[in-house]
C-alpha atoms as a PDB file:
ATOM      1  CA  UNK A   1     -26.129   2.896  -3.109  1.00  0.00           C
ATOM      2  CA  UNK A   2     -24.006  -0.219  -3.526  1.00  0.00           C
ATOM      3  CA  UNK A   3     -20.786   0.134  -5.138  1.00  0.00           C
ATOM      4  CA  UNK A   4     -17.874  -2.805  -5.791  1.00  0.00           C
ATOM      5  CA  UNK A   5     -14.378  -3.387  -7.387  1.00  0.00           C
ATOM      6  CA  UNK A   6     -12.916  -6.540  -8.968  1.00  0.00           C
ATOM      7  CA  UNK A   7      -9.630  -7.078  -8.599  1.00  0.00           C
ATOM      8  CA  UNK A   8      -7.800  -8.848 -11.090  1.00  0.00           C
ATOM      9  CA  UNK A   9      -4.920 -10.637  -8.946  1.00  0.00           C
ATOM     10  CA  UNK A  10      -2.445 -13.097  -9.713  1.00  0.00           C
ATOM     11  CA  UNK A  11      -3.430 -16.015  -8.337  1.00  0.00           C
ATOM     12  CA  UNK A  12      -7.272 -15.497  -8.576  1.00  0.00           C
ATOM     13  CA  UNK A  13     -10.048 -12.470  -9.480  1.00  0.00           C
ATOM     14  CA  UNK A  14     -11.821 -11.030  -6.360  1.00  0.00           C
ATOM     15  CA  UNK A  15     -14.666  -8.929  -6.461  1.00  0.00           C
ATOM     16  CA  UNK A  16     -16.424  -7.322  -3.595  1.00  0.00           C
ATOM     17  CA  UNK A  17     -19.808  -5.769  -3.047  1.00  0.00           C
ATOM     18  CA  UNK A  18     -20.458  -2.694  -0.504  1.00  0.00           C
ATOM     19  CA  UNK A  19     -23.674  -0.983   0.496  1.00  0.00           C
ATOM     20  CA  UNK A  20     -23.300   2.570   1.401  1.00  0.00           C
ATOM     21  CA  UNK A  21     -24.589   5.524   2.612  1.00  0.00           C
ATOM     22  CA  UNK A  22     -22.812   9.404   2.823  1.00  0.00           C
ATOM     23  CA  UNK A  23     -21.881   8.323   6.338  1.00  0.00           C
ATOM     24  CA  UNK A  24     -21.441   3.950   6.156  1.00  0.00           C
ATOM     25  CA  UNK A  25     -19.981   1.902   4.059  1.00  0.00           C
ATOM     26  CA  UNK A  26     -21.081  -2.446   5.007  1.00  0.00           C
ATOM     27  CA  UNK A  27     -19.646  -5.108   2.984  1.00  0.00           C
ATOM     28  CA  UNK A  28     -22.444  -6.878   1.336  1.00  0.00           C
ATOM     29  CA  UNK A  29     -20.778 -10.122  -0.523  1.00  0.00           C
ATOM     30  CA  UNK A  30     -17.759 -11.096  -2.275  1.00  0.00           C
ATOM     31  CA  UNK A  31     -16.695 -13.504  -4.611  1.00  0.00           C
ATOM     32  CA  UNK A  32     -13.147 -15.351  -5.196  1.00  0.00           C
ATOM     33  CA  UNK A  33     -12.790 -17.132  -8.773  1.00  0.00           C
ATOM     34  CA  UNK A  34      -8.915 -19.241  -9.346  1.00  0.00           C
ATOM     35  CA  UNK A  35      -7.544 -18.103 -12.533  1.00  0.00           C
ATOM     36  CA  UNK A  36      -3.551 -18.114 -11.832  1.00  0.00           C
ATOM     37  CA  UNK A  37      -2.156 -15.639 -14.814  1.00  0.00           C
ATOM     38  CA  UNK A  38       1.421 -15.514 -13.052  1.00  0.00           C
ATOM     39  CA  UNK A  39       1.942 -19.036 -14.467  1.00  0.00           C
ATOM     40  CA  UNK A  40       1.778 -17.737 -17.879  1.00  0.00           C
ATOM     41  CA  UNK A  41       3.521 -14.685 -16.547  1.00  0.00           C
ATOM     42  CA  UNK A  42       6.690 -15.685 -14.698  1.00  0.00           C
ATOM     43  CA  UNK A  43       7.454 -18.869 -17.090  1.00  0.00           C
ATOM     44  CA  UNK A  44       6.712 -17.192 -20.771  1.00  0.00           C
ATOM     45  CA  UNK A  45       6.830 -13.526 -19.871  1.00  0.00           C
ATOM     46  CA  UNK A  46       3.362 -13.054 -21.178  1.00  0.00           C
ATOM     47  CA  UNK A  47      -0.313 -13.732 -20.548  1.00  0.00           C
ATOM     48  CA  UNK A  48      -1.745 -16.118 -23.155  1.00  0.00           C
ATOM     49  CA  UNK A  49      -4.467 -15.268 -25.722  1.00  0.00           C
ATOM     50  CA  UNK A  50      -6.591 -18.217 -24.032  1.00  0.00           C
ATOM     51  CA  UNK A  51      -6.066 -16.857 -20.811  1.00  0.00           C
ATOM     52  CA  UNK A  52      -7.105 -13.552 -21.955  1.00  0.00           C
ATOM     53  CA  UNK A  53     -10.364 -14.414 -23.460  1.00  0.00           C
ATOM     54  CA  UNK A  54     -11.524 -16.875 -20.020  1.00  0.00           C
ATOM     55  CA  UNK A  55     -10.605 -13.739 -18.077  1.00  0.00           C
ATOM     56  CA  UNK A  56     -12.813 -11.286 -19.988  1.00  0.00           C
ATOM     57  CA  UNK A  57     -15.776 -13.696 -19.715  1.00  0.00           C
ATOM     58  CA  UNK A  58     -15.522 -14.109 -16.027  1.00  0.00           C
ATOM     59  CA  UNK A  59     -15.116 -10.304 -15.629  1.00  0.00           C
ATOM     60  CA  UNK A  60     -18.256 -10.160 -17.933  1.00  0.00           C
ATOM     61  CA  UNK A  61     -19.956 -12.389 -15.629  1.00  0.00           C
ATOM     62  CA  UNK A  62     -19.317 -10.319 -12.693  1.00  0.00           C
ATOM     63  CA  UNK A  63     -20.074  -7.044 -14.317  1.00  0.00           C
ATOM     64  CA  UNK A  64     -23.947  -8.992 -14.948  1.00  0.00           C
ATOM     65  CA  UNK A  65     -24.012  -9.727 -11.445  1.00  0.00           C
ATOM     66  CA  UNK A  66     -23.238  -6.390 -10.731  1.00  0.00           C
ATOM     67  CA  UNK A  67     -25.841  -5.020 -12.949  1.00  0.00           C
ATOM     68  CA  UNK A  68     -28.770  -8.279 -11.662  1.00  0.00           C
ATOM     69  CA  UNK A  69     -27.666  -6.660  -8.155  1.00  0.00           C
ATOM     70  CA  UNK A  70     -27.999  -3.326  -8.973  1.00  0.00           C
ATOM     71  CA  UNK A  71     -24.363  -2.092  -7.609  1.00  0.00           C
ATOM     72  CA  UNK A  72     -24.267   1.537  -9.468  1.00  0.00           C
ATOM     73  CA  UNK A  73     -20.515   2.252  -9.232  1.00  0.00           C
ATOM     74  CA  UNK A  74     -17.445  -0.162  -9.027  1.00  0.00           C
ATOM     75  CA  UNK A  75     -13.751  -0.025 -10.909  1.00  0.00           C
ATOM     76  CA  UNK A  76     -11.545  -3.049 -12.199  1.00  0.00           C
ATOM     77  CA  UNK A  77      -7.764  -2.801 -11.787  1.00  0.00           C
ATOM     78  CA  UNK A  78      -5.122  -5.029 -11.681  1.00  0.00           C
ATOM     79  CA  UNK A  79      -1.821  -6.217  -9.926  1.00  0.00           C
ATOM     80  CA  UNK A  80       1.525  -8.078 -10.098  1.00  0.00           C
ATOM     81  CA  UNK A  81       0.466 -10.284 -13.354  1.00  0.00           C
ATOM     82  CA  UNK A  82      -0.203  -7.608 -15.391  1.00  0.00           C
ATOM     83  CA  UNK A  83       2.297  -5.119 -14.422  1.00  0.00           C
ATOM     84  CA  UNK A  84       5.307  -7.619 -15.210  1.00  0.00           C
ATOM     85  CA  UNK A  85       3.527  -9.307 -18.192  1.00  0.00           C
ATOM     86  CA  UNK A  86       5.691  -8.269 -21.428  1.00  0.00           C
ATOM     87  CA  UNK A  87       2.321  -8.051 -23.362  1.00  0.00           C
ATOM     88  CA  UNK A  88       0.452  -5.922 -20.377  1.00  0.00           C
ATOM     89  CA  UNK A  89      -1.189  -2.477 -22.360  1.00  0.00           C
ATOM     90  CA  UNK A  90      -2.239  -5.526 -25.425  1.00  0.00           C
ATOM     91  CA  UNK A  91      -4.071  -7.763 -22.638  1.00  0.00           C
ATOM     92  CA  UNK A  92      -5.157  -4.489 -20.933  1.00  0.00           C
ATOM     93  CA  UNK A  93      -6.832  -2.829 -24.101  1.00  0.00           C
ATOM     94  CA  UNK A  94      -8.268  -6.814 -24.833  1.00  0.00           C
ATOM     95  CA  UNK A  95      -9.836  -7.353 -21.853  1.00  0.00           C
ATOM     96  CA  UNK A  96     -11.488  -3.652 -21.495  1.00  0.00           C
ATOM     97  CA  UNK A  97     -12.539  -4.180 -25.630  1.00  0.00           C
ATOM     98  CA  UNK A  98     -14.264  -7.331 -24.269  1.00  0.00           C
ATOM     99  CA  UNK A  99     -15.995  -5.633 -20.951  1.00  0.00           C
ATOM    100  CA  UNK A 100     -16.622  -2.469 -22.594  1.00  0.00           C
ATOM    101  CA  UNK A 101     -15.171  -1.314 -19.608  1.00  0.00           C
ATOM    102  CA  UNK A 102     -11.719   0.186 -18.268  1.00  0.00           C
ATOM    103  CA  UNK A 103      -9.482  -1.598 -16.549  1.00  0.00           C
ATOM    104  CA  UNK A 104      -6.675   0.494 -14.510  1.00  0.00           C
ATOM    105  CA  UNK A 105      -3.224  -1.394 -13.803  1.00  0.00           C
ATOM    106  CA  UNK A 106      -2.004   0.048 -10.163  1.00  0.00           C
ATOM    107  CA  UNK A 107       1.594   0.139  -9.636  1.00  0.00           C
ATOM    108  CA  UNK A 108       2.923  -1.714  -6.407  1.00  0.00           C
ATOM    109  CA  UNK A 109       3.366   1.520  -4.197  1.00  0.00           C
ATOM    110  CA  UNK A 110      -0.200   2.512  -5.396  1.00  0.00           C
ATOM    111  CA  UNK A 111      -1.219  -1.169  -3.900  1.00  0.00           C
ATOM    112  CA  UNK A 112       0.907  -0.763  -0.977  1.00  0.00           C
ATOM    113  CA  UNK A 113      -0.290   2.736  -0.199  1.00  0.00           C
ATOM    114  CA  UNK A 114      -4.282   1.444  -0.590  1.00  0.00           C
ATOM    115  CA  UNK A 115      -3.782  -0.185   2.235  1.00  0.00           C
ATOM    116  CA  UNK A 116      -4.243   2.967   4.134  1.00  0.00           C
ATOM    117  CA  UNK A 117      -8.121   2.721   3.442  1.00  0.00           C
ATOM    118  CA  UNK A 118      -8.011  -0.433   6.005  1.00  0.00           C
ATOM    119  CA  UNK A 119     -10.370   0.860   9.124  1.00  0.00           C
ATOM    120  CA  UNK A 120      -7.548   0.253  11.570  1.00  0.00           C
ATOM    121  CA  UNK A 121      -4.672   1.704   9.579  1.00  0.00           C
ATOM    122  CA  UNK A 122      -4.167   5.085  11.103  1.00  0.00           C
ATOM    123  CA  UNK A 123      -5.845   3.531  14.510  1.00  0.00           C
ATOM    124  CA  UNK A 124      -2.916   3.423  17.485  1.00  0.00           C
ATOM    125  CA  UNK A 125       0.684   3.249  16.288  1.00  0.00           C
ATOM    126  CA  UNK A 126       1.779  -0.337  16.900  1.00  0.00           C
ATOM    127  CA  UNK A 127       0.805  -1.641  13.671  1.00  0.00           C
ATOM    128  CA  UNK A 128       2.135  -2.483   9.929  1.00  0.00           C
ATOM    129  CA  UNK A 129       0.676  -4.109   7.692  1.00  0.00           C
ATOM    130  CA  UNK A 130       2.034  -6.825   5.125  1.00  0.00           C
ATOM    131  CA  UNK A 131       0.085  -7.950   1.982  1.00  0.00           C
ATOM    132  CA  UNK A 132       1.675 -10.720   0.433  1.00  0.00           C
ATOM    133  CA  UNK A 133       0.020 -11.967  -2.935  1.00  0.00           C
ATOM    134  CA  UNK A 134       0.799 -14.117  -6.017  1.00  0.00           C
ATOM    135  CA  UNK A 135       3.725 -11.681  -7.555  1.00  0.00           C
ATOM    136  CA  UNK A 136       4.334  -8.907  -4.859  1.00  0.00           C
ATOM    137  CA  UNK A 137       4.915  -8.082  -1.384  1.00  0.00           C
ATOM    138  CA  UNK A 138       3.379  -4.532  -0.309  1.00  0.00           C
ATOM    139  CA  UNK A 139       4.225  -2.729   3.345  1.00  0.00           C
ATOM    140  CA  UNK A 140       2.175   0.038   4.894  1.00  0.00           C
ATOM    141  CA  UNK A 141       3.043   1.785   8.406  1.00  0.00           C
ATOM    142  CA  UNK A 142       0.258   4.778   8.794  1.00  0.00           C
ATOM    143  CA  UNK A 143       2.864   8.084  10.026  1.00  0.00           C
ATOM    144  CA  UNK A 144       0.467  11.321  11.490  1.00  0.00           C
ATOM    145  CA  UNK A 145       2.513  13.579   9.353  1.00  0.00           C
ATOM    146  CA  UNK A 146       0.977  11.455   6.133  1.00  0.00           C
ATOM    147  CA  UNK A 147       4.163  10.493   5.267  1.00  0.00           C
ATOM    148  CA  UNK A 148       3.034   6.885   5.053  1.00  0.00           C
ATOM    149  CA  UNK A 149       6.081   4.145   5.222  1.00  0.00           C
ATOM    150  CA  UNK A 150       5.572   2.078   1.960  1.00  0.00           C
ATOM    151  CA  UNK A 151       7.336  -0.342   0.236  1.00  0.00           C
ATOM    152  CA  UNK A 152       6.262  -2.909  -3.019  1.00  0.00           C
ATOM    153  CA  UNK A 153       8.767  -5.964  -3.736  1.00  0.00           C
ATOM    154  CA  UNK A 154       8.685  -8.721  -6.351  1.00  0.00           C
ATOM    155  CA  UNK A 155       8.251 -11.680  -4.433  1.00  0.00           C
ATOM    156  CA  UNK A 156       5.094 -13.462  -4.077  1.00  0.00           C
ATOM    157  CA  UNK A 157       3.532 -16.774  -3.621  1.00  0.00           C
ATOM    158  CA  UNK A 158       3.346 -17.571  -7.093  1.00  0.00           C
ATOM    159  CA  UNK A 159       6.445 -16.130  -8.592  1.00  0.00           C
ATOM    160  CA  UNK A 160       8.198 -17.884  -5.686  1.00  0.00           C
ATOM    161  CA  UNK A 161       7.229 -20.596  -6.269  1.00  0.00           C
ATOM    162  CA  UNK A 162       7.764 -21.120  -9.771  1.00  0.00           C
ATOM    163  CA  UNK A 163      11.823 -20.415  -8.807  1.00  0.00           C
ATOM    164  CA  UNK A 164      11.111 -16.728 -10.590  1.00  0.00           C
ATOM    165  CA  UNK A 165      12.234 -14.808  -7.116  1.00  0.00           C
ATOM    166  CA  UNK A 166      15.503 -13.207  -7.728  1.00  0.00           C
ATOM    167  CA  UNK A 167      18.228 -12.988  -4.058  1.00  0.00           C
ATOM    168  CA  UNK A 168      18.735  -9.254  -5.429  1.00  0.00           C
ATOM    169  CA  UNK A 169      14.673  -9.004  -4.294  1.00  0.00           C
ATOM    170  CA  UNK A 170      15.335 -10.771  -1.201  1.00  0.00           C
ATOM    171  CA  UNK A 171      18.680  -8.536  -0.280  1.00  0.00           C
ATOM    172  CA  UNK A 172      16.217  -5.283  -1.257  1.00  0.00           C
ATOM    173  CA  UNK A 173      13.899  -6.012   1.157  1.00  0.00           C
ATOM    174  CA  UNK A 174      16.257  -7.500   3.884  1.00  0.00           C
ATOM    175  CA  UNK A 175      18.421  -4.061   3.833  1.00  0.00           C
ATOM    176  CA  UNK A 176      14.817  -1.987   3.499  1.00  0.00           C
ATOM    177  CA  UNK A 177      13.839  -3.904   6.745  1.00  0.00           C
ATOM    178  CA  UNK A 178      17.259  -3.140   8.424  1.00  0.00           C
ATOM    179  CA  UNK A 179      16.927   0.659   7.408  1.00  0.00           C
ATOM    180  CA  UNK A 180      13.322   1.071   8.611  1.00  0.00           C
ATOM    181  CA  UNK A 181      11.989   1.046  12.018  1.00  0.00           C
ATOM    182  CA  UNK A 182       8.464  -1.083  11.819  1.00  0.00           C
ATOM    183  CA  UNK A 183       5.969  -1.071  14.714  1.00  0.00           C
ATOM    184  CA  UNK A 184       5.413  -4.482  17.126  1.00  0.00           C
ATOM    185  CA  UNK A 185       1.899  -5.586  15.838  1.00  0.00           C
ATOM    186  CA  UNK A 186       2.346  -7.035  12.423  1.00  0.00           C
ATOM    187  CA  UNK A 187      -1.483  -6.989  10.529  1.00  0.00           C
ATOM    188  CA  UNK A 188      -0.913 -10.111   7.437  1.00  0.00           C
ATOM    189  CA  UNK A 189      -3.283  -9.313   4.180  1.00  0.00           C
ATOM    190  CA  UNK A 190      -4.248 -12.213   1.956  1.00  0.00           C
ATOM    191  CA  UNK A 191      -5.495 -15.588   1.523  1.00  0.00           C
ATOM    192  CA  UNK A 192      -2.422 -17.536   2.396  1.00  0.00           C
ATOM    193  CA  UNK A 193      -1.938 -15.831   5.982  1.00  0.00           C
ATOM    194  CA  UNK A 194      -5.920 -15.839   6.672  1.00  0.00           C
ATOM    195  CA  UNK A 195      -5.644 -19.801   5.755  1.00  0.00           C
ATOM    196  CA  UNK A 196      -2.568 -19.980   7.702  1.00  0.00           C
ATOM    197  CA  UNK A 197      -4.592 -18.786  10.797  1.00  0.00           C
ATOM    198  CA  UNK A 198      -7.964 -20.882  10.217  1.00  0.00           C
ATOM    199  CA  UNK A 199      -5.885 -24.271  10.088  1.00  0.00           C
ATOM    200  CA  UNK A 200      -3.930 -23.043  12.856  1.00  0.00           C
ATOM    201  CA  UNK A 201      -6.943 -22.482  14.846  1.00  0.00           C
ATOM    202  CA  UNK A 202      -5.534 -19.167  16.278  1.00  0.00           C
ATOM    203  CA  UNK A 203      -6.146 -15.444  15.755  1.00  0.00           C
ATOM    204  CA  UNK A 204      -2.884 -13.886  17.024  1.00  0.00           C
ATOM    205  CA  UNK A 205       0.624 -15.428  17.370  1.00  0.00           C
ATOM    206  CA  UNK A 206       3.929 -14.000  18.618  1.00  0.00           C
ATOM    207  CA  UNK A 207       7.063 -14.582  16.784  1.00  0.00           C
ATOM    208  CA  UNK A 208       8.493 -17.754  18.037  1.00  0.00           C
ATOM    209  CA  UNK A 209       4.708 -19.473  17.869  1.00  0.00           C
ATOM    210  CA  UNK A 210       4.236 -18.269  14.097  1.00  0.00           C
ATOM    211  CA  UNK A 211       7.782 -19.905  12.956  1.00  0.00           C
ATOM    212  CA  UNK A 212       7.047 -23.010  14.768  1.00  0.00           C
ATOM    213  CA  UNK A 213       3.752 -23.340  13.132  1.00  0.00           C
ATOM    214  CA  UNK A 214       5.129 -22.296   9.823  1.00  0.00           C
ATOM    215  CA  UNK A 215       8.062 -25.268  10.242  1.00  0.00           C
ATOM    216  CA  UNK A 216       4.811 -28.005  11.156  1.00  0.00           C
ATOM    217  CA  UNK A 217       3.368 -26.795   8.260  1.00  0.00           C
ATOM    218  CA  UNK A 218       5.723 -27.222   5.887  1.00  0.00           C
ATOM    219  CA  UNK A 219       6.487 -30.539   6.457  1.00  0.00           C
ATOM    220  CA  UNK A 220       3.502 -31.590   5.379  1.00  0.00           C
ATOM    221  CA  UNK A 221       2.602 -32.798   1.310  1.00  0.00           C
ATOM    222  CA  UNK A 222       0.406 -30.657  -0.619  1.00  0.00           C
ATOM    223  CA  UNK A 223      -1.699 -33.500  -1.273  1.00  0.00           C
ATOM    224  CA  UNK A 224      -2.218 -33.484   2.822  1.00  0.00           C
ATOM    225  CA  UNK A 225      -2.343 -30.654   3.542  1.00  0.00           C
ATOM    226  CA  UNK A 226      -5.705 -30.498   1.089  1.00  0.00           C
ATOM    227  CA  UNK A 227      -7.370 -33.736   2.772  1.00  0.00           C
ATOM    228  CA  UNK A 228      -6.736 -32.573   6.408  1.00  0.00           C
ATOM    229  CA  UNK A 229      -7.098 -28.665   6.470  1.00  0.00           C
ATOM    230  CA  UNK A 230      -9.659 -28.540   3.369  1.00  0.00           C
ATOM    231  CA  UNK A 231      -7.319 -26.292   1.187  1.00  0.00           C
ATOM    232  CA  UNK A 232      -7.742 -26.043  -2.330  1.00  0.00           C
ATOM    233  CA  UNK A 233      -5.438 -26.996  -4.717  1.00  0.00           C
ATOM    234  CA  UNK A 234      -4.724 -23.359  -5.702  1.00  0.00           C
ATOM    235  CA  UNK A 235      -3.652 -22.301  -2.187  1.00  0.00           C
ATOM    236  CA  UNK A 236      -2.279 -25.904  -0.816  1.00  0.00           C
ATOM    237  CA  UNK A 237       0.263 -25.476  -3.648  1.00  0.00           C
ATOM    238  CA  UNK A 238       1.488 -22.132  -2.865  1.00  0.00           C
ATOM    239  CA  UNK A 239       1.117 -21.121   1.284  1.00  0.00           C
ATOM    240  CA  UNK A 240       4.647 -22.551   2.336  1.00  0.00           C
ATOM    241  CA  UNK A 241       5.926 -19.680   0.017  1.00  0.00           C
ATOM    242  CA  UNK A 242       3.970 -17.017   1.246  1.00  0.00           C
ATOM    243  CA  UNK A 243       4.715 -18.202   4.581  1.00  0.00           C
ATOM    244  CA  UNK A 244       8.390 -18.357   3.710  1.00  0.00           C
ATOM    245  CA  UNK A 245       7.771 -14.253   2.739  1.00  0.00           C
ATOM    246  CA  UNK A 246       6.362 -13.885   6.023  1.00  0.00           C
ATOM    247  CA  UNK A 247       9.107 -15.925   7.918  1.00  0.00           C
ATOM    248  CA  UNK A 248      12.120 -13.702   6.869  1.00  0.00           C
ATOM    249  CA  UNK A 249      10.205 -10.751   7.679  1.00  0.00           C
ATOM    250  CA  UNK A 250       8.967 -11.612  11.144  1.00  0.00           C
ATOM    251  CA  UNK A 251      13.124 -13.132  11.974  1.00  0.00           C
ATOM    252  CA  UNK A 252      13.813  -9.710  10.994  1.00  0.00           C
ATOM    253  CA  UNK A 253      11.172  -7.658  12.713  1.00  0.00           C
ATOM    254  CA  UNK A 254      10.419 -10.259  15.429  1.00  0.00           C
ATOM    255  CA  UNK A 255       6.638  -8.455  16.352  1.00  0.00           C
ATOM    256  CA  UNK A 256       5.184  -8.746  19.660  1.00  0.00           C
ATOM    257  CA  UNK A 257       2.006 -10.002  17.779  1.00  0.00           C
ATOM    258  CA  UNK A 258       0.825 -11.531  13.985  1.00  0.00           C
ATOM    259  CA  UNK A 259      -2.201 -11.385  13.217  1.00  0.00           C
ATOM    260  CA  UNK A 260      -4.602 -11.762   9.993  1.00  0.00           C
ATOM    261  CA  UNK A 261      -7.338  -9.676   8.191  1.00  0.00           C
ATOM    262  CA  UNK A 262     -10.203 -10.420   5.386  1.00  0.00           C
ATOM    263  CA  UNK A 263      -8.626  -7.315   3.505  1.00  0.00           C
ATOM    264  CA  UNK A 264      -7.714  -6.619   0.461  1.00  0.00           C
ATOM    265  CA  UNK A 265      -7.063  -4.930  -2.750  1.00  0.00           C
ATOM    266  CA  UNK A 266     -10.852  -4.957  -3.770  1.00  0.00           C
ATOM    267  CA  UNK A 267     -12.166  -3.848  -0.379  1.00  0.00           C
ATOM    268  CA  UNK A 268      -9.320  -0.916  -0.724  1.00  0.00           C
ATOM    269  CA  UNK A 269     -10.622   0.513  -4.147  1.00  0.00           C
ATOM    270  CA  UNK A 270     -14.240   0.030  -2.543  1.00  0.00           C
ATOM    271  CA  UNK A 271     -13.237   2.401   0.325  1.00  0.00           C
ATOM    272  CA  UNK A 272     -11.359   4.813  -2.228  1.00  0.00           C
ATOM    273  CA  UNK A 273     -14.666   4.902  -4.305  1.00  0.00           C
ATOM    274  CA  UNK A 274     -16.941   5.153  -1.712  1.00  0.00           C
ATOM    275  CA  UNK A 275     -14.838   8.354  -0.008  1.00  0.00           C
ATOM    276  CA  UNK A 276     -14.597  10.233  -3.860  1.00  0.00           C
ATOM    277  CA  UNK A 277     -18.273   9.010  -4.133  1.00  0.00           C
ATOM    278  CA  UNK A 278     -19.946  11.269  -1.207  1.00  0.00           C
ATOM    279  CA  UNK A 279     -17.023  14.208  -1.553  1.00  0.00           C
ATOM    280  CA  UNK A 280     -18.940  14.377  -4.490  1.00  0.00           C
ATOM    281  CA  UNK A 281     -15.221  13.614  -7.054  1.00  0.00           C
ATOM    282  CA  UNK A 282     -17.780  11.233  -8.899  1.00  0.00           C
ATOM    283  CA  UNK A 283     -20.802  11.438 -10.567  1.00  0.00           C
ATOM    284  CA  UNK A 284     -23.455   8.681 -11.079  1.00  0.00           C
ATOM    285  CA  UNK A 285     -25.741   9.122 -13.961  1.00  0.00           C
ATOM    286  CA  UNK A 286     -29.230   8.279 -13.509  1.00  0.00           C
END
């Protein structure tokens, strides 16, 4: 049975396809479309009518591939954008009146603590895991006693870089790092870190490595950085800030190792769905 989730980010919609079994679960294909709501979001304080109406035809688009592909269960939610956005239950009751579909709006500790579907989450205890998107910042640190270490922050690439980060956010998550001890293996989630590491042409870093690479990086012109590393316009504009995220985590932290993974909030709700799926918490009419 194949099963999928879009996820409705800020920065862009991502939508994954898995074919499973009751004991596998393989990725099949994905697909990444840039429509940026937290512009709209973080400048006006609410996502456009426009913006609305080119998001429920690209969601209606994917649902049709869904169907031409035959994927039998998947689920749509969404993250930072639509959780700040003033107008967020309106654009959420839009969008599902358009799909004829629901749409679920996860908080940020329900994002963070997804991350605990990632295969190597509860594997070993030297890791943590940072997911930095568009409008948030999300911790997990898998505990044996399930009392998972999670945190959500506003900051993210976007909202960053649009100068709508607040130093109350930053002094929140500086004192949450101080008060919490993190493990020495830091495991970066999202596009900007995975980009980081392709034009980098490394797969782990230690501290001192990562900032250095992070300084070379950002002295370098968006314009640049798109001819030489092949970055598109929607990421060029925004990695320095995630990296900047990342940078005043890792001085704090200083981890043995960084490295980067192709997960995310889609491949999350896939796992979730598949695991309800076969404990038989879902039924799939025929």
């Amino acid at each position: 049975m194949k099963i999928a989730a879009i996820d409705i980010g800020t920065n862009a919609i991502k939508s994954k396809i898995f074919h499973t079994t009751p004991t596998s679960i393989d990725f099949k294909e994905g697909v990444r479309t840039p429509i940026r709501l937290g512009t709209e979001v973080f400048l006006e304080g609410k996502i456009p009518k426009k913006k609305l109406i080119d998001l429920s035809i690209l969601i209606d688009k994917y649902i049709k591939f869904f169907k031409q592909n035959e994927v039998q269960l998947y689920e749509i939610v969404a993250t930072s954008a639509f959780r700040d956005t003033n107008n967020s239950e309106e654009s959420r009751r839009f969008i599902e009146q358009k799909i004829g579909q629901p749409v679920r709006i996860i908080s940020g500790f329900e994002e963070a603590n997804l991350i605990k579907f990632h295969p190597d989450a509860s594997l070993l205890s030297d890791k943590f895991f940072v997911d930095i998107g568009g409008g948030s910042t999300e911790f997990f640190q898998y505990s044996e006693n399930n009392l998972h270490l999670t945190q959500s922050f506003q900051l993210g690439a976007v909202r960053n870089m649009l100068k709508k980060d607040k130093l109350s956010e930053w002094d929140r998550m500086s004192h949450w790092l101080n008060d919490n001890q993190l493990n020495s293996k830091l495991i970066g989630i999202g596009g900007n870190i995975r980009s980081f590491f392709r034009l980098c042409d490394a797969k782990t870093m230690d501290t001192d490595m990562f900032l250095n690479e992070v300084k070379l990086l950002s002295s370098i012109e968006k314009d640049k950085k798109i001819n030489l590393f092949n970055l598109s316009e929607d990421r060029a504009d925004v990695i320095d800030e995630a990296l900047k995220i990342y940078s005043k985590i890792i001085k704090k932290v200083r981890p043995k190792k960084i490295k980067a993974t192709k997960w995310g909030v889609s491949d999350s709700i896939s796992v979730k769905l598949f695991h309800e799926l076969y404990a038989g918490n879902i039924k799939i009419r025929n």
